[in-house]
Structure formats: C-alpha cells, structure tokens
N, C-alpha and C. Protein backbone atom coordinates (compact mmCIF):
# COMPACT_ATOMS: atom_id res chain seq x y z
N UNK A 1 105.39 76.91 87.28
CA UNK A 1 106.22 76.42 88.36
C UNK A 1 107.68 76.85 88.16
N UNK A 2 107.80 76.98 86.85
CA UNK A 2 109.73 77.07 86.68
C UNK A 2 109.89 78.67 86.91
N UNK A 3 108.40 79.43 86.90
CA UNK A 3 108.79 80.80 87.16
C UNK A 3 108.36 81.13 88.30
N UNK A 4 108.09 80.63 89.16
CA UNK A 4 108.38 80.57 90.67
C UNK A 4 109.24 80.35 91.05
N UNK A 5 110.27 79.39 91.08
CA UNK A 5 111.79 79.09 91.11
C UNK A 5 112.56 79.75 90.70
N UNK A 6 112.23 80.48 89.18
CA UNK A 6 113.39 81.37 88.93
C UNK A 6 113.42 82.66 90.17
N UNK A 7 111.58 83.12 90.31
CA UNK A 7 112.04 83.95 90.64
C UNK A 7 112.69 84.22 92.43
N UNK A 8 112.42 82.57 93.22
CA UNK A 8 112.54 82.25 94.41
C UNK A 8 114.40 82.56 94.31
N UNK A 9 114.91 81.89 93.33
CA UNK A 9 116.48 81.88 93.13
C UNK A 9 117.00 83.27 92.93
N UNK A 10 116.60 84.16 92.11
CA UNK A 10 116.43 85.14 91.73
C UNK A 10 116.28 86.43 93.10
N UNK A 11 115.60 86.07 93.63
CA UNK A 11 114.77 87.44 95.20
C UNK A 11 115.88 86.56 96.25
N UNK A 12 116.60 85.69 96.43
CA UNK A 12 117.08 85.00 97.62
C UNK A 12 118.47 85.64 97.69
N UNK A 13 119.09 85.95 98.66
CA UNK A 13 120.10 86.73 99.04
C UNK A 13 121.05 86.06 99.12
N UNK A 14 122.16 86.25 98.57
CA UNK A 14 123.37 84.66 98.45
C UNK A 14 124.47 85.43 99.36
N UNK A 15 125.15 84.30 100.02
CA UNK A 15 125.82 84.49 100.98
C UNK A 15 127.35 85.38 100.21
N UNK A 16 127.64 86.28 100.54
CA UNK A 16 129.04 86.96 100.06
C UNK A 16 130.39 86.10 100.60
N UNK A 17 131.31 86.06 99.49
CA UNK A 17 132.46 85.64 99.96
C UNK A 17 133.02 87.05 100.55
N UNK A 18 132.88 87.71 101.61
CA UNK A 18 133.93 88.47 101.92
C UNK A 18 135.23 88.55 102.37
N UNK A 19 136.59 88.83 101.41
CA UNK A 19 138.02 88.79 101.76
C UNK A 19 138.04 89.34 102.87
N UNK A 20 138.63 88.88 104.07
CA UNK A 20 139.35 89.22 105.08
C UNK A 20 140.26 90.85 104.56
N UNK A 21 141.11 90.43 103.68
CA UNK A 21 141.83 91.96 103.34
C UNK A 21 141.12 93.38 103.09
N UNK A 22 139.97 93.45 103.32
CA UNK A 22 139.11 94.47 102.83
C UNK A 22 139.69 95.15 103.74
N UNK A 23 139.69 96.81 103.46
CA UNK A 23 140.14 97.84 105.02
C UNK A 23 138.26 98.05 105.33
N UNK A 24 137.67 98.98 105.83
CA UNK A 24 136.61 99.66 106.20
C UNK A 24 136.48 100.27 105.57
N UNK A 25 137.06 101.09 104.80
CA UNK A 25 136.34 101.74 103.34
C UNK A 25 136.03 101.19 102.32
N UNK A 26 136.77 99.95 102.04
CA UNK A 26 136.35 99.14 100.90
C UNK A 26 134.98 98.42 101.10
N UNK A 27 134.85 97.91 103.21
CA UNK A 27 133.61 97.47 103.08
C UNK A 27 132.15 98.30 102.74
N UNK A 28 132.87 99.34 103.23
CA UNK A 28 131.60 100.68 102.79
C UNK A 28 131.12 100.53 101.63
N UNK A 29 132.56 101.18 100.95
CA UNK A 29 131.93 100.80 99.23
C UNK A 29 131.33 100.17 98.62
N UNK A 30 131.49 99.03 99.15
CA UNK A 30 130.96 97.83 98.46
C UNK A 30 129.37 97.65 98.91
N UNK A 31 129.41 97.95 100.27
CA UNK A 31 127.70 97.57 100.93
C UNK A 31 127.20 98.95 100.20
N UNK A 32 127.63 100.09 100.36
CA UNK A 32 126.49 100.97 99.67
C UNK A 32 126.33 100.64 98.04
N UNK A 33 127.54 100.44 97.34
CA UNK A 33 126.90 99.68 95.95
C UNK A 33 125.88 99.11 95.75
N UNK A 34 125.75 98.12 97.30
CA UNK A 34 124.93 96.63 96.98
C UNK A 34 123.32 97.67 97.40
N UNK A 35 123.53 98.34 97.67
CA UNK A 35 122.41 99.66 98.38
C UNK A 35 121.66 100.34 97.27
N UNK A 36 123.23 100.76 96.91
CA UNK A 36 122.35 101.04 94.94
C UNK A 36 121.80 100.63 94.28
N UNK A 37 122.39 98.77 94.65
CA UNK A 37 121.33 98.17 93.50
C UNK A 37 120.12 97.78 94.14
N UNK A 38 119.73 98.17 95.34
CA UNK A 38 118.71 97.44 95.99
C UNK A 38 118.52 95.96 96.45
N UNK A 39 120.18 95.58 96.84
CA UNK A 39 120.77 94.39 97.14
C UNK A 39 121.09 94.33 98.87
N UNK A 40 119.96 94.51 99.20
CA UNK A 40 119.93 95.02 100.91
C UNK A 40 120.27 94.09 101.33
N UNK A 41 120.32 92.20 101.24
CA UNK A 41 120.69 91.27 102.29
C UNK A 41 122.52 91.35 102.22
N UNK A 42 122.93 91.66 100.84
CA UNK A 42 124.44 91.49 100.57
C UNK A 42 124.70 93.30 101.35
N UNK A 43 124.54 94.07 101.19
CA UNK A 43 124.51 95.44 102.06
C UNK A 43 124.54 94.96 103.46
N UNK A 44 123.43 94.38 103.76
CA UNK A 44 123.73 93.68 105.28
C UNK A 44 124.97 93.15 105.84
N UNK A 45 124.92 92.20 104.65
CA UNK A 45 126.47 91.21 105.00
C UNK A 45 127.43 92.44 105.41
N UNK A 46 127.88 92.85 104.54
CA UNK A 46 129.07 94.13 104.17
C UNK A 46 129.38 94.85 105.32
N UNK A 47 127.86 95.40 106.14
CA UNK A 47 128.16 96.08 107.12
C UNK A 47 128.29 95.35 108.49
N UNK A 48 127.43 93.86 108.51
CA UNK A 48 127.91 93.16 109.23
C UNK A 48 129.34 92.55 109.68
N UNK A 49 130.02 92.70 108.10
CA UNK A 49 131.05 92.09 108.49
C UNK A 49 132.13 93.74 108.94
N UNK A 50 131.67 94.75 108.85
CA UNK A 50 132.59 96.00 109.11
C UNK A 50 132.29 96.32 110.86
N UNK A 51 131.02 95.81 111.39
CA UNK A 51 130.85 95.71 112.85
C UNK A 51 131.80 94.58 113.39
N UNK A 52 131.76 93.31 113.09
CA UNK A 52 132.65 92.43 113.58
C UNK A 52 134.00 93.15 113.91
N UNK A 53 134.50 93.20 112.31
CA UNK A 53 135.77 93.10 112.20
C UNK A 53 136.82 94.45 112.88
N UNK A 54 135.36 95.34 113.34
CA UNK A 54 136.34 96.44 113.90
C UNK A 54 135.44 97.03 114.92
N UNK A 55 134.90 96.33 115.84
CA UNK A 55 134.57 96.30 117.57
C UNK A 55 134.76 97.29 118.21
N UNK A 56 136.03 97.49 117.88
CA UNK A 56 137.02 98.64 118.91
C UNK A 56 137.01 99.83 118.55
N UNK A 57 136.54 100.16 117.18
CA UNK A 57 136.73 101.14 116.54
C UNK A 57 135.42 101.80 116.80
N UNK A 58 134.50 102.53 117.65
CA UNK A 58 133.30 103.35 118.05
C UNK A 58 132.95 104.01 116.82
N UNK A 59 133.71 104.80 116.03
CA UNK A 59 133.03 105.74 114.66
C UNK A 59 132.43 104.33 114.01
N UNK A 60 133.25 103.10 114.04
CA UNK A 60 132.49 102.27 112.81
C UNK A 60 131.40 101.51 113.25
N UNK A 61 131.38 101.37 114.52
CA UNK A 61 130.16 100.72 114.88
C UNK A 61 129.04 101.20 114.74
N UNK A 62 129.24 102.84 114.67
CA UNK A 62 127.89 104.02 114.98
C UNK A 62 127.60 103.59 113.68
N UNK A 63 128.35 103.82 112.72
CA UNK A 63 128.34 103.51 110.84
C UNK A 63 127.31 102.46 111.16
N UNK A 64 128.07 101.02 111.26
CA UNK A 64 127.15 100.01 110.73
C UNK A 64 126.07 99.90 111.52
N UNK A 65 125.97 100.15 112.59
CA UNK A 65 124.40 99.67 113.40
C UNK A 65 123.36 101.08 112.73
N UNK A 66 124.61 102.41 112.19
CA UNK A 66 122.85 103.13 111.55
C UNK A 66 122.24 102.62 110.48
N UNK A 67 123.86 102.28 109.64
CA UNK A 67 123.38 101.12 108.08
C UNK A 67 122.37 100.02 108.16
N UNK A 68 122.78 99.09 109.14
CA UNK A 68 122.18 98.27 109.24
C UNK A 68 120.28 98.54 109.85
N UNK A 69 120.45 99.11 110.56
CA UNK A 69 119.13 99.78 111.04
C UNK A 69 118.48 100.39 109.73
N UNK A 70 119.27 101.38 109.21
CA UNK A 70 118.58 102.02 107.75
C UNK A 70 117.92 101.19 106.76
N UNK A 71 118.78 99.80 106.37
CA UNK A 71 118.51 98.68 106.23
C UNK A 71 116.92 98.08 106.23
N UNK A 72 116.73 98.08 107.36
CA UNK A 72 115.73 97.36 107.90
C UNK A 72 114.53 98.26 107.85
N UNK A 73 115.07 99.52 107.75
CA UNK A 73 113.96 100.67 107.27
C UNK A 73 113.50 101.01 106.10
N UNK A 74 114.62 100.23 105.09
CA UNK A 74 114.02 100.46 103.49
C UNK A 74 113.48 99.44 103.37
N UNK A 75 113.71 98.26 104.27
CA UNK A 75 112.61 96.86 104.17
C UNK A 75 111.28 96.59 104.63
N UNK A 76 111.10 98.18 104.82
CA UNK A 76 109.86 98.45 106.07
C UNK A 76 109.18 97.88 107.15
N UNK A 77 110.63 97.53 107.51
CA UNK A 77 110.67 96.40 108.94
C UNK A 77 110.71 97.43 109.75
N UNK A 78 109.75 98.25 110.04
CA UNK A 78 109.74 99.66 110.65
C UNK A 78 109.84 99.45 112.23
N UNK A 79 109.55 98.23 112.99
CA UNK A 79 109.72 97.66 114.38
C UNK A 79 110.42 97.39 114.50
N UNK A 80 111.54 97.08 113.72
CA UNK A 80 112.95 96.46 113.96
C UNK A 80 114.31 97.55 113.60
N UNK A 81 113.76 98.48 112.96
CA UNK A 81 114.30 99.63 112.36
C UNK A 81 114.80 100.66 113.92
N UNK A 82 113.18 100.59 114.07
CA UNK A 82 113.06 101.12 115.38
C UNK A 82 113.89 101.28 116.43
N UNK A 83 113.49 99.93 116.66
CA UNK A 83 114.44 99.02 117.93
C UNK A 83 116.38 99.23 117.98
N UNK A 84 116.38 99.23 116.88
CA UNK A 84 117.81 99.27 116.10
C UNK A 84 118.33 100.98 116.17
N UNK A 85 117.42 101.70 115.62
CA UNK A 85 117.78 103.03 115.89
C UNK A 85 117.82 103.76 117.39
N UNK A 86 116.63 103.34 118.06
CA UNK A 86 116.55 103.08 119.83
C UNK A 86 118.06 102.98 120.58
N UNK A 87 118.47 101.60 120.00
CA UNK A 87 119.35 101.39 120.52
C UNK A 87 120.74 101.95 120.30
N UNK A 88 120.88 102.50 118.63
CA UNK A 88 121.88 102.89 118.55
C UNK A 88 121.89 104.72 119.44
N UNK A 89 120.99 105.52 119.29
CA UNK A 89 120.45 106.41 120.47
C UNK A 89 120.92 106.12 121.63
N UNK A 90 120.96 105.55 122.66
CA UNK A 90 120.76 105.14 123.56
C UNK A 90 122.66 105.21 123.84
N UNK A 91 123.29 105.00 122.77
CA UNK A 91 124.91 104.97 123.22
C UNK A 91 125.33 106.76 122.90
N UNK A 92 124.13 107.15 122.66
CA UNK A 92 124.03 109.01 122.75
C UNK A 92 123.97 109.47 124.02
N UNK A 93 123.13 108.54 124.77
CA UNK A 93 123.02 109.28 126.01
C UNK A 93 124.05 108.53 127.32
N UNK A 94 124.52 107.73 126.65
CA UNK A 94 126.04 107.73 127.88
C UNK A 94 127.13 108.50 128.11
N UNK A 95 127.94 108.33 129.10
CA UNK A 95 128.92 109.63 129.37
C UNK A 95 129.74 109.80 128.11
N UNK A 96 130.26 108.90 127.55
CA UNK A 96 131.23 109.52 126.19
C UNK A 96 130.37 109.91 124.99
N UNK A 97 128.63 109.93 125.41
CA UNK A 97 128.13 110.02 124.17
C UNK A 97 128.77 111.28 123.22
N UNK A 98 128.99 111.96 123.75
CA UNK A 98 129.19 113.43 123.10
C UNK A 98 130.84 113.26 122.32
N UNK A 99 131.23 112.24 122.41
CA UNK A 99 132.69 112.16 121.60
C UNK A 99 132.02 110.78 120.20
N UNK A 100 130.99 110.58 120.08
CA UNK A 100 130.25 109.93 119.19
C UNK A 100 130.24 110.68 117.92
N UNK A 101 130.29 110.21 116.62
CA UNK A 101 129.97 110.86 115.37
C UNK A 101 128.63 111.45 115.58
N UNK A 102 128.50 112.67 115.62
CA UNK A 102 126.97 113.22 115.70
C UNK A 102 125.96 113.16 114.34
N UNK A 103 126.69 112.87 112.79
CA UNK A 103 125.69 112.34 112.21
C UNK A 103 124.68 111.43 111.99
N UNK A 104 125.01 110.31 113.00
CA UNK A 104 124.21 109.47 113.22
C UNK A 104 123.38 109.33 114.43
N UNK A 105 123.83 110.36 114.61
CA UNK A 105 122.52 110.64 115.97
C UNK A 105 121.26 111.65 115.30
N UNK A 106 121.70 112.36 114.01
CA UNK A 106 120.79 113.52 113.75
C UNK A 106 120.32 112.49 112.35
N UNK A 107 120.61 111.69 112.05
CA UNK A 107 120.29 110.90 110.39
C UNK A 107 119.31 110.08 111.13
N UNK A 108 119.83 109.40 112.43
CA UNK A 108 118.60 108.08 112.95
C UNK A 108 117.40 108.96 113.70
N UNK A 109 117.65 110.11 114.13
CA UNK A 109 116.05 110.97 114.61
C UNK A 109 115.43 110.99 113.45
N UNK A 110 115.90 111.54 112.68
CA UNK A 110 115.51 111.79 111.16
C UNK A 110 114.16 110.77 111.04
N UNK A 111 115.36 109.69 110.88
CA UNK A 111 114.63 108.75 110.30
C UNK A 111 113.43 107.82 111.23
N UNK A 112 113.63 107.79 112.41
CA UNK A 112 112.40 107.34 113.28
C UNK A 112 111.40 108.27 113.02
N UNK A 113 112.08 109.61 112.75
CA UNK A 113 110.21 111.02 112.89
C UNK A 113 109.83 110.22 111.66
N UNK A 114 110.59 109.65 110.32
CA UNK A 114 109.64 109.31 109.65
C UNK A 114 108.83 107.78 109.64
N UNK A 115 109.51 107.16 110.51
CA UNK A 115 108.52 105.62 110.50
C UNK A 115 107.54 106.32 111.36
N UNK A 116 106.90 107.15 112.36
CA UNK A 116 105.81 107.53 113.17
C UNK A 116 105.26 108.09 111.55
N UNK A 117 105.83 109.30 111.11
CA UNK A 117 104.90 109.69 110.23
C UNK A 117 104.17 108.59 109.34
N UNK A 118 104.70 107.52 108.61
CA UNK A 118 104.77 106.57 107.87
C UNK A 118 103.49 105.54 108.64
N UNK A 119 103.96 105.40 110.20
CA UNK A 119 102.59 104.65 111.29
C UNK A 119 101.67 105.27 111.10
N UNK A 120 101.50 107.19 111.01
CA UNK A 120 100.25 107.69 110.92
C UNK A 120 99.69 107.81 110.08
N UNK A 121 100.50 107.45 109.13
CA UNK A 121 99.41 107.96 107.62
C UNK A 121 98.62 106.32 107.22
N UNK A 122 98.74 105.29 108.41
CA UNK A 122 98.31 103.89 108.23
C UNK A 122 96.93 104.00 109.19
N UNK A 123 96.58 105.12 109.83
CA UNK A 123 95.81 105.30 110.91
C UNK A 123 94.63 105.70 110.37
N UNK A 124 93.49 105.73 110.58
CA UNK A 124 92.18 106.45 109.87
C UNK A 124 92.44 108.04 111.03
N UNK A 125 91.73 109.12 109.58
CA UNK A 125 91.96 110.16 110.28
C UNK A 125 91.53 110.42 111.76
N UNK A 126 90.52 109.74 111.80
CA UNK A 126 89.89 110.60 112.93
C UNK A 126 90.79 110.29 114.24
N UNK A 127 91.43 108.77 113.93
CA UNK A 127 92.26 108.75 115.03
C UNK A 127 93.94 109.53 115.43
N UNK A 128 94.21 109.74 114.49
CA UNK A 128 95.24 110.87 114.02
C UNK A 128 94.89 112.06 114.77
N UNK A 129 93.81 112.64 115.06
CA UNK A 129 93.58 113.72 115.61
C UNK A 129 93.34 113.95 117.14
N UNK A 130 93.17 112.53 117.95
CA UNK A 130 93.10 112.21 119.44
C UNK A 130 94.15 111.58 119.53
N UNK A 131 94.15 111.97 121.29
CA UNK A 131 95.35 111.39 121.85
C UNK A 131 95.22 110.21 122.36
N UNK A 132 95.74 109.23 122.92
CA UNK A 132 95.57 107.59 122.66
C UNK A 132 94.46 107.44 123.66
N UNK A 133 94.81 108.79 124.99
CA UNK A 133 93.93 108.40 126.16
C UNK A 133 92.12 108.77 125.47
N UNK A 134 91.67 109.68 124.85
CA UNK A 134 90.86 110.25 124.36
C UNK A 134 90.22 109.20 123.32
N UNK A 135 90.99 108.41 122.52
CA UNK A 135 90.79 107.38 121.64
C UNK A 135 89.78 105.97 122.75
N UNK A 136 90.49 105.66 123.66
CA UNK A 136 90.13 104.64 124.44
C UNK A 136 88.76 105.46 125.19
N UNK A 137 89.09 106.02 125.54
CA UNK A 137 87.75 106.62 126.62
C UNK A 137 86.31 107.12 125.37
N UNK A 138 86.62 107.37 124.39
CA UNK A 138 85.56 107.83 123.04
C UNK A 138 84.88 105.94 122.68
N UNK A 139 85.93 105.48 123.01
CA UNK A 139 85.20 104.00 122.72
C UNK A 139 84.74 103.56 123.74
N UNK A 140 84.92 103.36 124.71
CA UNK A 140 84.11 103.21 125.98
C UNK A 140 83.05 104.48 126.08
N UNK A 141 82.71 105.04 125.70
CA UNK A 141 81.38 106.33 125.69
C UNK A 141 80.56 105.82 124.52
N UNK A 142 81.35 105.50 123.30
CA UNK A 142 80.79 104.86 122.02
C UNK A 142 79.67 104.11 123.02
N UNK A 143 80.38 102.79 123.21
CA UNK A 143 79.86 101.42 123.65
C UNK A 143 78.82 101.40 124.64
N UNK A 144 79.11 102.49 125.49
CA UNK A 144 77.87 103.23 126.43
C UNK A 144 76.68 103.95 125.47
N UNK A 145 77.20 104.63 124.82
CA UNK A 145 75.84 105.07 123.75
C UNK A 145 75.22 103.98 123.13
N UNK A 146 75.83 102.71 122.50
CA UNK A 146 75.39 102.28 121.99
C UNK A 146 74.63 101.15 122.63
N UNK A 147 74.58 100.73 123.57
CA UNK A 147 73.57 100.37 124.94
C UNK A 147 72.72 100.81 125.15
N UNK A 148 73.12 102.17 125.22
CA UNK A 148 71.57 102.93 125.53
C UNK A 148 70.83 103.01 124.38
N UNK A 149 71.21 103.00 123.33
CA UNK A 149 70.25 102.87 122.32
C UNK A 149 69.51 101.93 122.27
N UNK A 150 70.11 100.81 122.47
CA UNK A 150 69.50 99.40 122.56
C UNK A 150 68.37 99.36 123.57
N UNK A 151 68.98 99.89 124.48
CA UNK A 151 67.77 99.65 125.82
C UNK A 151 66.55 100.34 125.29
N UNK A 152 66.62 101.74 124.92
CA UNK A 152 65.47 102.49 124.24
C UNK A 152 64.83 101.77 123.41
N UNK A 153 65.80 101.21 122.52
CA UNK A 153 64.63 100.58 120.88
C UNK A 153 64.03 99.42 121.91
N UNK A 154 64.41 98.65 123.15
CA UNK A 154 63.66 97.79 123.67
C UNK A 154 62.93 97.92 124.49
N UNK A 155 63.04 99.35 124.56
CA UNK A 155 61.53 100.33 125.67
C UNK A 155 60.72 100.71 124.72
N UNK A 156 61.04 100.77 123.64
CA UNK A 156 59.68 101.35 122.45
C UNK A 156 59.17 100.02 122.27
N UNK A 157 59.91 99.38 121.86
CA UNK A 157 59.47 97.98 121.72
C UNK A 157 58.25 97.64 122.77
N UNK A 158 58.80 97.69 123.81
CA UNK A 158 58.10 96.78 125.37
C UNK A 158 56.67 97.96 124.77
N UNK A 159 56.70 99.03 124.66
CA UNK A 159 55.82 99.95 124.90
C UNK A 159 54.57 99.89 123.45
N UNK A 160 55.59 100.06 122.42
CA UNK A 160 54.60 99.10 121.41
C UNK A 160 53.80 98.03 121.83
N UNK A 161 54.63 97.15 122.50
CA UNK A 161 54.04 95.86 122.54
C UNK A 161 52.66 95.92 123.61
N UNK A 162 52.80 96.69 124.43
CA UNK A 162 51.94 96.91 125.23
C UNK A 162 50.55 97.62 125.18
N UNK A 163 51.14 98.77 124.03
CA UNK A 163 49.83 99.63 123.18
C UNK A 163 48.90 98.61 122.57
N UNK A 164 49.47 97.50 122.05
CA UNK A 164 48.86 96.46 120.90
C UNK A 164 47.99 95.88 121.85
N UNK A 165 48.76 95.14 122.93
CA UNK A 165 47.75 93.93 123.64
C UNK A 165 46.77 95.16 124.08
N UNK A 166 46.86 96.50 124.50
CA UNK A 166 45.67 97.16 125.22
C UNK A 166 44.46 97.19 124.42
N UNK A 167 44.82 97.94 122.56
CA UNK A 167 44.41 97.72 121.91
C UNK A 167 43.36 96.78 121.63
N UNK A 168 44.07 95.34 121.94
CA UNK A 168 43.29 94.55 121.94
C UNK A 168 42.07 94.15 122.14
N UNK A 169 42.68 94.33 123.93
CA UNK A 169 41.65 93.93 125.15
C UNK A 169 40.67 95.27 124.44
N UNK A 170 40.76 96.18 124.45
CA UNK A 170 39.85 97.36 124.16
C UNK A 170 38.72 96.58 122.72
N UNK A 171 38.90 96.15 122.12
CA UNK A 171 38.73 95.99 120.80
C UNK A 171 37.64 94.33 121.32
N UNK A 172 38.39 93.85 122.07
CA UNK A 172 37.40 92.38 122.42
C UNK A 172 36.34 92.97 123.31
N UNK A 173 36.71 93.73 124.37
CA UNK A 173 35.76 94.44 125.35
C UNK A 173 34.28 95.01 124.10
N UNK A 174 35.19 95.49 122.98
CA UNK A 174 33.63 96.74 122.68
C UNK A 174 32.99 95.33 121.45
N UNK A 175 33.64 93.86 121.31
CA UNK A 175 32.88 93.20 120.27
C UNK A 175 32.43 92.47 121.53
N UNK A 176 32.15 91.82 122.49
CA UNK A 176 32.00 91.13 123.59
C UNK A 176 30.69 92.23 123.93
N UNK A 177 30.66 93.39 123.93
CA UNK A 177 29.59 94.46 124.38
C UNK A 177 28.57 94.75 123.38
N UNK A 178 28.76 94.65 121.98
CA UNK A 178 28.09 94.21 120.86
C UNK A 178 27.45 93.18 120.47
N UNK A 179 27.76 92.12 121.11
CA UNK A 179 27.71 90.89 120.29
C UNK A 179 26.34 90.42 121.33
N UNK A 180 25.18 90.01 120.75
CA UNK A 180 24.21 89.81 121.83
C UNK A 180 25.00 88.28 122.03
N UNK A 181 24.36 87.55 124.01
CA UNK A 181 24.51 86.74 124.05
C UNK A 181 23.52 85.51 124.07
C-alpha cells in the first residue's frame, strides 16, 4: 500500500509556481527542460502559461499550441493531439496564414502523418490494404456468404434427413413383405 502512494505522489504532476517576471524565452527553457526530463504536465504548465501571457504575440501562440499539441502526442493522446494540430493548421489556411512561422505548419504535418501511421500499424493487415468503402462492403458479402452456407448445411441436412426416413419406409415395406402374416 505505501508503494502505491509513493508511487501515486511520485507520477502526479504538481502545480508550478510560475514568476510572472519570466520573458518567453525563459518560459521556453524551462518547459523544454521539463520535456527532457519527461515532465510533460509541468512542460504543459510552462507553455500554457507562455499562450496566456502573450495572446497578441501570433509567433508565440503558433509555439505553444504546437508544444502543447506535441505534448499530448508524446502522451499518446493521439485524438487530442490531433484535434490540437487540426486546429493549429487551420490558422494556416486564413488570409494572414502565410505571415505565420512556417515551422510549425511543416513540424505539425509531420507529426499527424505519424499518428495515422502509428493508427495503422494498430490495424490487422488485411485491413491496411482496403479502402474503408471496400472494408464495409467485404463484410456485408462476408455475412452474405456466410448465410448461404448455413442455408446449404440446412439443405443437406433437410436432404439427409429425408434419405433416412425413405430409407426407412423402404426397409419396413421389404420386412412387412417378408414377414408372413
């Protein structure tokens, strides 16, 4: 029990005192440190608090929403990563997009081609190799084959069953024709 606690205290992300006096490079520094050490909720904070504190400033927002998104991609919160990179995209394709830091438009493609790759290698092959429409329609043909099979094994069946009782009657007919009365 006490090493469950340590290690609950231990894995839990403690809230940062962050000084107000920090400039934007210091918060950098400090969140990618916390990056180094694999201290992603205090990394969070860091860049959270470098989005707040400078709104107005477009280069730093692109910064922290890719950080923060990147973030959520080494946590393999790959749907939220997503969503996050989506969105930071998405201020690419407005009219000032093109006065935007373009590394973070070419670092967050980057990195979405690899959460799809990362989705596909979670996929069994065979579905990897069809396209989603081809996937759905192969299972609806499946499910049709596999009906018809059924119906058959219950036409051999019916047809067995029917050989037997003839059988039968054949078999009582020739002891009934034997049998004096």
């Amino acid at each position: 029990m006490f090493a469950l606690a340590l290690c609950l205290s231990a894995c839990a992300t403690r809230v940062v005192n962050i000084p107000q006096g920090l400039s934007p490079a210091e918060l950098i520094q400090r969140a990618q440190e916390a990056m180094d050490r694999n201290r992603y909720g205090i990394a969070m904070q860091y860049y959270e608090a470098l989005l707040e504190r400078n709104i107005t400033n477009i280069d730093l927002v692109c910064e922290a929403e890719y950080e923060i998104a990147f973030i959520h991609y080494k946590q393999k919160l790959y749907t939220q990563a997503r969503e996050e990179f989506n969105a930071l995209l998405e201020r690419y394709d407005l009219l000032d997009g093109e006065y935007l830091p373009p590394q973070f438009k070419i670092l967050a493609n980057r990195v979405l081609e690899s959460i799809t790759e990362k989705e596909n290698r979670r996929k069994p092959f065979f579905f990897k190799l069809l396209k989603p429409q081809q996937v759905a329609g192969d299972q609806q043909s499946e499910t049709g084959d596999r009906q018809s099979e059924i119906d058959d094994q219950q036409s051999e069946t019916g047809d067995r069953q029917s050989e037997t009782g003839d059988q039968q009657s054949e078999a009582a007919d020739q002891q009934a024709t034997l049998s004096p009365e």
